[in-house]
PDB file of N, CA and C in Angstrom:
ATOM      1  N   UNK A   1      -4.921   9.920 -18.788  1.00  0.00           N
ATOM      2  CA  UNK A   1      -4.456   9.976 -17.415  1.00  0.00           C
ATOM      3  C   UNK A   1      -3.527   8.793 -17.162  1.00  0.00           C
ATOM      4  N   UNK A   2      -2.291   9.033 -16.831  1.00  0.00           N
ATOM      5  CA  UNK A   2      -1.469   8.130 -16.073  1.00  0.00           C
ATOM      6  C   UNK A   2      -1.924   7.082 -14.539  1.00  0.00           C
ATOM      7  N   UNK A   3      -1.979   5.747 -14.834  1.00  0.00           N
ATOM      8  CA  UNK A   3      -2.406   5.627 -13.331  1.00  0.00           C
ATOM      9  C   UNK A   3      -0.628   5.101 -12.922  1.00  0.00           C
ATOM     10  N   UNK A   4      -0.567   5.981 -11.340  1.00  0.00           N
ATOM     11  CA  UNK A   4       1.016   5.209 -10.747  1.00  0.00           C
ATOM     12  C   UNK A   4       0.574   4.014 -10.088  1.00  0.00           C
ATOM     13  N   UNK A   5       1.884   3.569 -10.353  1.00  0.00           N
ATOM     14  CA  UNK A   5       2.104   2.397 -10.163  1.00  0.00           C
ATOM     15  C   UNK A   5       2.318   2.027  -8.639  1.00  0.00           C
ATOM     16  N   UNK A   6       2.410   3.028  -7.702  1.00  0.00           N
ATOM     17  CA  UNK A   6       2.398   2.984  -6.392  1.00  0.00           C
ATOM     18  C   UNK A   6       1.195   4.316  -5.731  1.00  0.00           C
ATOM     19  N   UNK A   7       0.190   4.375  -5.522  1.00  0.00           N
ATOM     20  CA  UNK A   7      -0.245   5.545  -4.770  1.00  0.00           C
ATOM     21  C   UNK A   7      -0.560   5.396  -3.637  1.00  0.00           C
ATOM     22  N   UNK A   8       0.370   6.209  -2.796  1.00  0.00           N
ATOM     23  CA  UNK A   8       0.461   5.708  -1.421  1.00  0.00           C
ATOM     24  C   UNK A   8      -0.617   7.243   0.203  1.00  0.00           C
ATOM     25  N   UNK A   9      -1.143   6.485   0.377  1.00  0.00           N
ATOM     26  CA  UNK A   9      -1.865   7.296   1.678  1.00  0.00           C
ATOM     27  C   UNK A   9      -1.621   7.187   2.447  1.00  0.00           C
ATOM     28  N   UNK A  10      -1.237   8.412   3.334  1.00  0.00           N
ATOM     29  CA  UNK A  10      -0.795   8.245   4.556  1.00  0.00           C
ATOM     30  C   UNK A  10      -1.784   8.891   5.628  1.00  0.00           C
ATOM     31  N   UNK A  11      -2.110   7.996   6.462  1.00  0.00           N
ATOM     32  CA  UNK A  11      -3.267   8.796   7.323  1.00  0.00           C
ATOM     33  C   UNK A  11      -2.946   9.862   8.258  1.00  0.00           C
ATOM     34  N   UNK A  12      -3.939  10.550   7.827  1.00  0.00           N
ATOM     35  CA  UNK A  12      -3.313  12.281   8.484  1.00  0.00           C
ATOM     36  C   UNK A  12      -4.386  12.585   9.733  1.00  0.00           C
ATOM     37  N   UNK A  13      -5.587  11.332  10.214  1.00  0.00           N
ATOM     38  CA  UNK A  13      -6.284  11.595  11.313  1.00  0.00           C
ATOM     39  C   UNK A  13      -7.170  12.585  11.157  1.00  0.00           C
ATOM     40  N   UNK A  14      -7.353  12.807   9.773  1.00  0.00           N
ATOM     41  CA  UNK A  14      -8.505  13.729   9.887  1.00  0.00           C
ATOM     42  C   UNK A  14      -9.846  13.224  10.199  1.00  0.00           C
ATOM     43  N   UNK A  15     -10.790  14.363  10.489  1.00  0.00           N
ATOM     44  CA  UNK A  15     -11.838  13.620  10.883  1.00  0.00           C
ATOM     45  C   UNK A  15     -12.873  14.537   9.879  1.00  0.00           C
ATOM     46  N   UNK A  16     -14.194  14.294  10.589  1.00  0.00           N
ATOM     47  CA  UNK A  16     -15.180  14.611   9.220  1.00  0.00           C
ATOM     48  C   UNK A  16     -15.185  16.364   9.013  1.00  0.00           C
ATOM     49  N   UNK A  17     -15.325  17.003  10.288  1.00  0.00           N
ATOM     50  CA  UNK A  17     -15.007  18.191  10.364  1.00  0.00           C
ATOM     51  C   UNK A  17     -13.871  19.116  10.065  1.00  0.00           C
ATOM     52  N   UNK A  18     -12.545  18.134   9.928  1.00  0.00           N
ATOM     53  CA  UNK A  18     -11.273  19.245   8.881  1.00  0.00           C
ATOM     54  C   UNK A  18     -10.542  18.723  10.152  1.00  0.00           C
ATOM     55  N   UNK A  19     -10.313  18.542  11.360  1.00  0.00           N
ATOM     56  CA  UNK A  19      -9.858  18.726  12.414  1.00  0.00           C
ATOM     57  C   UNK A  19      -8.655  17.591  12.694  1.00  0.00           C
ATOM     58  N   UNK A  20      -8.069  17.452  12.787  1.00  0.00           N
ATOM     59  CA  UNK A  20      -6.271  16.540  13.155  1.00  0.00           C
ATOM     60  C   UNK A  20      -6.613  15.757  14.630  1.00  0.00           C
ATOM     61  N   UNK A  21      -7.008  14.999  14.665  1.00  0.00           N
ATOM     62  CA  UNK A  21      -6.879  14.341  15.926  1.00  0.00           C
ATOM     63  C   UNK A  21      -6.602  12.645  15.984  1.00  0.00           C
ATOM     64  N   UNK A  22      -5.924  12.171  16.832  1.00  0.00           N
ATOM     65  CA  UNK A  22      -6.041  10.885  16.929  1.00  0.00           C
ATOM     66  C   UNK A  22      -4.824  10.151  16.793  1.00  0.00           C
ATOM     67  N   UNK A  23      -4.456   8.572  16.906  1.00  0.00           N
ATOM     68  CA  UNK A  23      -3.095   8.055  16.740  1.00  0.00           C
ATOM     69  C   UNK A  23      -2.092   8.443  15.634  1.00  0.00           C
ATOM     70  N   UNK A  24      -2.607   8.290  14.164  1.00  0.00           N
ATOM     71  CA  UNK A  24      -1.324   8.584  13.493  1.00  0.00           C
ATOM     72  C   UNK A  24      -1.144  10.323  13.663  1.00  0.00           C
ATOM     73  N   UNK A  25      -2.232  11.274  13.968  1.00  0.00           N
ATOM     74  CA  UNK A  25      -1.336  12.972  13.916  1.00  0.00           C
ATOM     75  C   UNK A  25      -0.870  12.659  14.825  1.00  0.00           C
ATOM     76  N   UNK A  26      -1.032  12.303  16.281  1.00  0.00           N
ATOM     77  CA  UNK A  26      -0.101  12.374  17.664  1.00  0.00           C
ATOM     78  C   UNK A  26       1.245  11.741  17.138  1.00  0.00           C
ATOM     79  N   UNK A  27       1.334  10.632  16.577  1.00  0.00           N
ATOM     80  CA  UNK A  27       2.538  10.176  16.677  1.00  0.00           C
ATOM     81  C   UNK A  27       2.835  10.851  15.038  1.00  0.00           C
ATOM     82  N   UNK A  28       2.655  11.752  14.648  1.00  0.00           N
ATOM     83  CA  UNK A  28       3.676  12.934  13.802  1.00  0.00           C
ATOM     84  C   UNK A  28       3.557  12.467  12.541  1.00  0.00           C
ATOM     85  N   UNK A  29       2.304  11.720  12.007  1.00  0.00           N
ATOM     86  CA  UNK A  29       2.312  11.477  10.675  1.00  0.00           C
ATOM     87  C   UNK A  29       2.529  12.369   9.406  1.00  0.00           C
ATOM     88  N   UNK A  30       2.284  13.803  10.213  1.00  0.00           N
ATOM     89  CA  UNK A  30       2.378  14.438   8.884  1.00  0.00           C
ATOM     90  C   UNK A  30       3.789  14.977   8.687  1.00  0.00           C
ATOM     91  N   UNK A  31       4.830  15.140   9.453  1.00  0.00           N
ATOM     92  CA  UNK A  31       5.979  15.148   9.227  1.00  0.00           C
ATOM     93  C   UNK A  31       6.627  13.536   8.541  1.00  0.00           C
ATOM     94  N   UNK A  32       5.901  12.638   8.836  1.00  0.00           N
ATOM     95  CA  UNK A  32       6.183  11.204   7.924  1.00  0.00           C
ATOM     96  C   UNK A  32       5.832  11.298   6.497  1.00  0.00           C
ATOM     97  N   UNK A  33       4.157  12.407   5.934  1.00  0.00           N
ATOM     98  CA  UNK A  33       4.266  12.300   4.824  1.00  0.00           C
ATOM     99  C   UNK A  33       5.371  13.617   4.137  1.00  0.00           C
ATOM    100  N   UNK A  34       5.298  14.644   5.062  1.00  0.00           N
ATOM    101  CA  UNK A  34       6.404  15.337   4.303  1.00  0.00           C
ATOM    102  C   UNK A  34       7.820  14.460   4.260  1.00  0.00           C
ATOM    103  N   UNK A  35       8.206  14.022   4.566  1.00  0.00           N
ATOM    104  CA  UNK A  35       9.371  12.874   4.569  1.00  0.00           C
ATOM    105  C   UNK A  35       9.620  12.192   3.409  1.00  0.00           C
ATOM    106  N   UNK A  36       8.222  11.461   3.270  1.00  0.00           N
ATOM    107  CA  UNK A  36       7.740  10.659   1.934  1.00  0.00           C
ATOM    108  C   UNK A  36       7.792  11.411   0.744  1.00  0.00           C
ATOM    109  N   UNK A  37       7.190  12.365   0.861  1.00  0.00           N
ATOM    110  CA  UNK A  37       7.145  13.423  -0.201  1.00  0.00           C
ATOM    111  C   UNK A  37       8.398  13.660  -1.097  1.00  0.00           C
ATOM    112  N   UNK A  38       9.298  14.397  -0.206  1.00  0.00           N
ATOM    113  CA  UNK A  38      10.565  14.553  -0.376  1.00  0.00           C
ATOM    114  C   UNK A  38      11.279  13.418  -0.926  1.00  0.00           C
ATOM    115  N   UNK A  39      11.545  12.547  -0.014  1.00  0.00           N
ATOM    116  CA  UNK A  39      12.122  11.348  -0.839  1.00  0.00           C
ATOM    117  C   UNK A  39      11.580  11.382  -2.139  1.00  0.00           C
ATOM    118  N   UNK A  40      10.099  10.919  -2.621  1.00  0.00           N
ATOM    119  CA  UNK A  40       9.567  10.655  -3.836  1.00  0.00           C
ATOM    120  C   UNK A  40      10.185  11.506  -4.972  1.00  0.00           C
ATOM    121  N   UNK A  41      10.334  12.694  -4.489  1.00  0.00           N
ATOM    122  CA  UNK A  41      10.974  13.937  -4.963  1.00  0.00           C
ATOM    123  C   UNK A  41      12.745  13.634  -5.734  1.00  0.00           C
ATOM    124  N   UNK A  42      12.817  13.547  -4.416  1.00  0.00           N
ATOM    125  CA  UNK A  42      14.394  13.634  -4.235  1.00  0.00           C
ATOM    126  C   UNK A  42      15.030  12.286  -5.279  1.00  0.00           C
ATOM    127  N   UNK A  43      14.459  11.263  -4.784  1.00  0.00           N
ATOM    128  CA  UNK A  43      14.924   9.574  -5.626  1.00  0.00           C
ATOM    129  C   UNK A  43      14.253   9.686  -7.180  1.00  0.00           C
ATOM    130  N   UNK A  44      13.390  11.070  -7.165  1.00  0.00           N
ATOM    131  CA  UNK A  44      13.117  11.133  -8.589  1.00  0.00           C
ATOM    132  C   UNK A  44      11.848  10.012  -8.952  1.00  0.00           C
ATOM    133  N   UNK A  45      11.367   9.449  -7.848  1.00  0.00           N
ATOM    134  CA  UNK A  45      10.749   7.989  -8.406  1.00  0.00           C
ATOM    135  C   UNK A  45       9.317   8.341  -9.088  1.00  0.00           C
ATOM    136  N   UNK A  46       9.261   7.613 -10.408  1.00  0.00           N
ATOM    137  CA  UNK A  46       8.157   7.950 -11.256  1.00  0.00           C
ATOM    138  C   UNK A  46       6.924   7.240 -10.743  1.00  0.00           C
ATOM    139  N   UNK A  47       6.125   7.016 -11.351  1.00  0.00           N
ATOM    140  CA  UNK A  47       5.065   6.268 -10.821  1.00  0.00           C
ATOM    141  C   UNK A  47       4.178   6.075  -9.344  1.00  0.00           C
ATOM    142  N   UNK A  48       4.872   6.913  -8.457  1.00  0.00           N
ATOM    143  CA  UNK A  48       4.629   6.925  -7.099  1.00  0.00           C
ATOM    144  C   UNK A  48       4.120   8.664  -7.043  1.00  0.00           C
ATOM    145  N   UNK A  49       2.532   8.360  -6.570  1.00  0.00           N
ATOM    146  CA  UNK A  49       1.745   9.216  -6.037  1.00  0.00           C
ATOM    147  C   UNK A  49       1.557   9.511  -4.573  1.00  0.00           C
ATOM    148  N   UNK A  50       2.071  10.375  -4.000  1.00  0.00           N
ATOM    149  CA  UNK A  50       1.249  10.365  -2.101  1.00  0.00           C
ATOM    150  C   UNK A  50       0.067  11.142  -2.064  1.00  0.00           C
ATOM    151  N   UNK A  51      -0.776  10.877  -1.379  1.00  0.00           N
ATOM    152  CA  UNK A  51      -1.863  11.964  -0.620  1.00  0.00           C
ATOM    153  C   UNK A  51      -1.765  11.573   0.849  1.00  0.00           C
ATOM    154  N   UNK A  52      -2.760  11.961   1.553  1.00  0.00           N
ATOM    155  CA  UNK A  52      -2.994  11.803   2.834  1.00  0.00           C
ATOM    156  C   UNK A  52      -4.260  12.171   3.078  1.00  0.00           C
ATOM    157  N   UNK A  53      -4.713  11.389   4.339  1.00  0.00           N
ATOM    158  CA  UNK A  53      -6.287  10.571   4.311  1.00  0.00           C
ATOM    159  C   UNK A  53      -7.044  11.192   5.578  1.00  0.00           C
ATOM    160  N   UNK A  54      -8.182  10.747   5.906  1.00  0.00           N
ATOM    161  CA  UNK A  54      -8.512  11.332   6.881  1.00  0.00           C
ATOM    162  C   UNK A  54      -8.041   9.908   7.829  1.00  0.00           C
ATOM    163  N   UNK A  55      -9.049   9.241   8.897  1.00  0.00           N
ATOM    164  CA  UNK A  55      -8.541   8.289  10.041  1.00  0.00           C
ATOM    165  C   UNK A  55      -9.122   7.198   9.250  1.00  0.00           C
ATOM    166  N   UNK A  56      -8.155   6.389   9.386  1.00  0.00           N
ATOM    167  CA  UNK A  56      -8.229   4.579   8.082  1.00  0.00           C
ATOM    168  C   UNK A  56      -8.739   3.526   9.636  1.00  0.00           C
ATOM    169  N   UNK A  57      -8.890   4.014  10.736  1.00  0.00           N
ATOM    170  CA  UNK A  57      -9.090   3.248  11.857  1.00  0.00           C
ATOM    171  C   UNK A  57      -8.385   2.295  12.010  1.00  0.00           C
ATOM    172  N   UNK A  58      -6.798   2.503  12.123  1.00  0.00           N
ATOM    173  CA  UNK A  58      -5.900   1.073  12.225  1.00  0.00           C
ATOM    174  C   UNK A  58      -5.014   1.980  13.770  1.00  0.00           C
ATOM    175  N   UNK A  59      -5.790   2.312  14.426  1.00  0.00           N
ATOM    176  CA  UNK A  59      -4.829   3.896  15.451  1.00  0.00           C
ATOM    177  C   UNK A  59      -4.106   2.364  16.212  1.00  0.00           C
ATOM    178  N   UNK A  60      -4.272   1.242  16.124  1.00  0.00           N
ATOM    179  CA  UNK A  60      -3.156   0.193  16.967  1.00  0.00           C
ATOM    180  C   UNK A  60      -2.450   0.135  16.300  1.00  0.00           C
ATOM    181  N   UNK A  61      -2.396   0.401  15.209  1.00  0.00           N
ATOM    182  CA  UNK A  61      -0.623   0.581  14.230  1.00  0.00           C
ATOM    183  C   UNK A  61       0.093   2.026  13.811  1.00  0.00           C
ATOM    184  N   UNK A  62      -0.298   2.610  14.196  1.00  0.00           N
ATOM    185  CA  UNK A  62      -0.305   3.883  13.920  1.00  0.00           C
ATOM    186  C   UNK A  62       1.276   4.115  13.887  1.00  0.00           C
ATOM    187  N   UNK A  63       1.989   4.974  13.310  1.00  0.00           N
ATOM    188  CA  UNK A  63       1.067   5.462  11.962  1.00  0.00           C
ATOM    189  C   UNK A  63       0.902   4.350  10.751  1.00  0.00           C
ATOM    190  N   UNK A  64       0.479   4.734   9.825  1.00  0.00           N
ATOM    191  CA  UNK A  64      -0.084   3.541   8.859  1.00  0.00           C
ATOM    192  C   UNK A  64      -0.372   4.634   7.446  1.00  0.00           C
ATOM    193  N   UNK A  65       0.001   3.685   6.269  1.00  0.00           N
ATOM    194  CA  UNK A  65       0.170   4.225   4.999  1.00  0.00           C
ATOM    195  C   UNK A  65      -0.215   3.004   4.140  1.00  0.00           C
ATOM    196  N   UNK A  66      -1.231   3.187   2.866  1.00  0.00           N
ATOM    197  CA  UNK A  66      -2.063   2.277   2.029  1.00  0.00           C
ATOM    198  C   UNK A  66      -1.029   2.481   1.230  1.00  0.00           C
ATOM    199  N   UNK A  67      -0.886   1.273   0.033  1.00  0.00           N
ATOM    200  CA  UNK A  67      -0.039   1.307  -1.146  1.00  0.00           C
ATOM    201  C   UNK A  67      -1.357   0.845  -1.962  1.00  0.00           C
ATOM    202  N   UNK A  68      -1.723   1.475  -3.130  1.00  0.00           N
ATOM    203  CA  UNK A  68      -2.263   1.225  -3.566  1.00  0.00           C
ATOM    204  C   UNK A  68      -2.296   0.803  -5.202  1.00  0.00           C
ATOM    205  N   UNK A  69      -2.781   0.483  -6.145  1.00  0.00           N
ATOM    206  CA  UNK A  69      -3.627  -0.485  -6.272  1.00  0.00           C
ATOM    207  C   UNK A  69      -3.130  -1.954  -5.718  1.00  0.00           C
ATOM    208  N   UNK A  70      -2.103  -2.276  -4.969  1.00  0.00           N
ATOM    209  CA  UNK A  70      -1.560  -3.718  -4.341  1.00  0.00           C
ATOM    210  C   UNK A  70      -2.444  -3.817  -3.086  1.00  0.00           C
ATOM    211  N   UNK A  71      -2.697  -2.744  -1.930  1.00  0.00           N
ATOM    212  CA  UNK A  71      -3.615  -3.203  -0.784  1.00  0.00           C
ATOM    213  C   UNK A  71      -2.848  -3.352   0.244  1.00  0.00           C
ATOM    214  N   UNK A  72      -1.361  -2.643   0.040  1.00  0.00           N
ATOM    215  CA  UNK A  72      -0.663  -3.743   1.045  1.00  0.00           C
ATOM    216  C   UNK A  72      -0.660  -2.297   2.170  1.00  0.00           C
ATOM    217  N   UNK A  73      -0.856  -2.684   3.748  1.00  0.00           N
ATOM    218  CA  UNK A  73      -0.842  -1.872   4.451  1.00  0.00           C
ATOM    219  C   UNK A  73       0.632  -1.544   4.988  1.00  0.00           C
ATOM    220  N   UNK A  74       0.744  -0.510   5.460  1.00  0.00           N
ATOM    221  CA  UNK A  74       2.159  -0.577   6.382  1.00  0.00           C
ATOM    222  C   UNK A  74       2.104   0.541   7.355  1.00  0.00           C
ATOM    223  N   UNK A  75       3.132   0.012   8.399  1.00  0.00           N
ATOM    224  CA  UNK A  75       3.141   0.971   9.685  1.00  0.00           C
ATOM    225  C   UNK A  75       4.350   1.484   9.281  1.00  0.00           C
ATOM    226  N   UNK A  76       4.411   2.895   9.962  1.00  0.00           N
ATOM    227  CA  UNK A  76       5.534   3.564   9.445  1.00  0.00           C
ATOM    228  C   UNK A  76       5.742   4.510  10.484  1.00  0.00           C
ATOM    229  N   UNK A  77       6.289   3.956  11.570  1.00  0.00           N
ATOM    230  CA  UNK A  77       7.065   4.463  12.878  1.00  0.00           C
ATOM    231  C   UNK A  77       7.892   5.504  12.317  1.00  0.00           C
ATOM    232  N   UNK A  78       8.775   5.852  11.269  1.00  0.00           N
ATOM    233  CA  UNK A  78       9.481   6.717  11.318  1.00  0.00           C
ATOM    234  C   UNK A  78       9.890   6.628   9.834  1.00  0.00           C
ATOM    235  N   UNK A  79      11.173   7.645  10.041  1.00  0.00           N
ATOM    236  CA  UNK A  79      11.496   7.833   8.285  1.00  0.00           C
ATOM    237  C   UNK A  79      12.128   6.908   8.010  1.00  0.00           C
ATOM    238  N   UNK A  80      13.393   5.785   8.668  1.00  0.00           N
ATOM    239  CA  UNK A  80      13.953   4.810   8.239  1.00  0.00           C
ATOM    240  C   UNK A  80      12.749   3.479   7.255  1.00  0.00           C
ATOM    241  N   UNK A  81      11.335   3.944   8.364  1.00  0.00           N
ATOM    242  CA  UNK A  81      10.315   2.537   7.286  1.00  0.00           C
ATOM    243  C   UNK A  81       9.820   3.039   6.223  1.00  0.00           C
ATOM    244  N   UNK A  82       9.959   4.111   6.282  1.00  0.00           N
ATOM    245  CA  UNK A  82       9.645   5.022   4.920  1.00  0.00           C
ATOM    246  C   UNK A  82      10.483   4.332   3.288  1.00  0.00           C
ATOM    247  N   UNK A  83      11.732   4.970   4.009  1.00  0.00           N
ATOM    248  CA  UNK A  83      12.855   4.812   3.394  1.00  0.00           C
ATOM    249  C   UNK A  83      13.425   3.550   2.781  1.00  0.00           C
ATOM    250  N   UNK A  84      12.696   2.382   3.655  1.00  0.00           N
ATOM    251  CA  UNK A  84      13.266   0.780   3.390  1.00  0.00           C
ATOM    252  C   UNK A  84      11.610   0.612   2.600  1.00  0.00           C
ATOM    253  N   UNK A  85      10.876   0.883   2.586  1.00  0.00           N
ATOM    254  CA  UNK A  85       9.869   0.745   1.648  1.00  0.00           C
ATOM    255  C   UNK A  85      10.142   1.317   0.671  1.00  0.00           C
ATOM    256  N   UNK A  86      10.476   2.215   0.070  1.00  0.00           N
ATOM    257  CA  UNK A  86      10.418   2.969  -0.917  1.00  0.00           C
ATOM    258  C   UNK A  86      11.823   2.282  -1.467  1.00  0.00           C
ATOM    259  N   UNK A  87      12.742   1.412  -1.227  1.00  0.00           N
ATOM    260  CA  UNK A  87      13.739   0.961  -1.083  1.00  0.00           C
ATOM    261  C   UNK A  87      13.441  -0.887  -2.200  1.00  0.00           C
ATOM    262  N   UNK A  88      12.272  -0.582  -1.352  1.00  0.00           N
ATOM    263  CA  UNK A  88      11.662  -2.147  -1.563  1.00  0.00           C
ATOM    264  C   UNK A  88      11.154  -1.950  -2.852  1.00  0.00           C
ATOM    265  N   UNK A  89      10.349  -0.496  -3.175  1.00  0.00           N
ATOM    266  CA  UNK A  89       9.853  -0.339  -4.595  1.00  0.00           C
ATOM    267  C   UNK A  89      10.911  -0.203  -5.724  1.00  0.00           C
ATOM    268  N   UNK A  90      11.810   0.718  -5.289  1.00  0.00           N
ATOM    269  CA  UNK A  90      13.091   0.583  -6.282  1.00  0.00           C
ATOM    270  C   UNK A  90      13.558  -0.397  -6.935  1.00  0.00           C
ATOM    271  N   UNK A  91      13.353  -1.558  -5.915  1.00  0.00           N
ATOM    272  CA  UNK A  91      13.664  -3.088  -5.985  1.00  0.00           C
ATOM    273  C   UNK A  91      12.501  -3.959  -6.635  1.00  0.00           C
ATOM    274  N   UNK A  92      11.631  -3.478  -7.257  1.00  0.00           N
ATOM    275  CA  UNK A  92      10.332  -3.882  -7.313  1.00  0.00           C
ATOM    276  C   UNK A  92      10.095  -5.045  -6.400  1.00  0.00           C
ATOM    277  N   UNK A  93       9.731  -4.989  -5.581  1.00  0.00           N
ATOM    278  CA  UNK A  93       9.624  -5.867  -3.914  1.00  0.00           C
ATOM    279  C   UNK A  93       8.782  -5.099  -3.104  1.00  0.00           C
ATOM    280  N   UNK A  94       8.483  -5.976  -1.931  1.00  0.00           N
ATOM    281  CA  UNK A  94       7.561  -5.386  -0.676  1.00  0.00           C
ATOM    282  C   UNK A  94       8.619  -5.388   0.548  1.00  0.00           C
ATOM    283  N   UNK A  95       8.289  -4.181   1.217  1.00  0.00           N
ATOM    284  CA  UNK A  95       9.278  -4.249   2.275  1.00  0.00           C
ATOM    285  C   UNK A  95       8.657  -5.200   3.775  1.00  0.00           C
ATOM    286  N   UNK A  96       8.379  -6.360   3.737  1.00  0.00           N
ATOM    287  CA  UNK A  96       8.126  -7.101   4.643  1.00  0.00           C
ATOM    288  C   UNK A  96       7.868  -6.797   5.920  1.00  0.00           C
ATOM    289  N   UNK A  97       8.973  -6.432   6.257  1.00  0.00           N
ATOM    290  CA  UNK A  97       8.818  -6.013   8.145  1.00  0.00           C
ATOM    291  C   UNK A  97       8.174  -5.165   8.563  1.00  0.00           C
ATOM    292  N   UNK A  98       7.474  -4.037   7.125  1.00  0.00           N
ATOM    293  CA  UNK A  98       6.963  -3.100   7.400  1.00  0.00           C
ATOM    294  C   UNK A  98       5.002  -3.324   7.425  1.00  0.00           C
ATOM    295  N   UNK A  99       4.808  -4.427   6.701  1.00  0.00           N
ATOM    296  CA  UNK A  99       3.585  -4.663   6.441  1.00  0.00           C
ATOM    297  C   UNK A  99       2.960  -5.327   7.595  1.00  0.00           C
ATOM    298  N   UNK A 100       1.427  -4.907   7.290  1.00  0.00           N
ATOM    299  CA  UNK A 100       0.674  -5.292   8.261  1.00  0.00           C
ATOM    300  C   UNK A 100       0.121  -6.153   8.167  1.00  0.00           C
ATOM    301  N   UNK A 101       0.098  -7.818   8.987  1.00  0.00           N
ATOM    302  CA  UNK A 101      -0.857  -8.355   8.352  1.00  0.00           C
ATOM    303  C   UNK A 101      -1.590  -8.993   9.515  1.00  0.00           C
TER     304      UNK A 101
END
């Protein structure tokens, strides 16, 4: 098994029952991970895994996406923070402005 070198979650507000509710679905996370997706797609980038999560309880940053095995959190208002992160990985770098700390 390959482990990537980026696997990134994006919280999709699920809850225990299957059901979409809460800060990151309201503010349209799952059109953020189809976004992500695509890009990952599109830039061809290897090593980078997405899924999407149920509620990570960060709804004051919302929306919000794990990079994982690094830990590093990030809010991701829209596709431009998407885009400058994934920007930042190209670069092997962290996209700063985007992280939560």
């Amino acid at each position: 098994m390959n482990v990537p070198k980026h696997h990134l979650f994006v919280c999709g507000s699920f809850r225990a029952n299957g059901e979409r509710q809460g800060a990151c679905f309201k503010k349209d996370s799952i059109s953020l991970l189809s976004h992500l997706q695509n890009e990952v797609q599109d830039r061809m980038l290897e090593g980078i895994e997405v899924s999407v999560t149920g509620c990570m309880n960060l709804c004051v940053h919302a929306p919000v996406m794990v990079d994982y095995p690094s830990g590093n959190f990030y809010k991701i208002p829209n596709t431009d923070a998407i885009d400058a992160i994934l920007d930042a990985f190209e670069e092997d770098s962290v996209a700063e402005e985007f992280l939560l700390k």
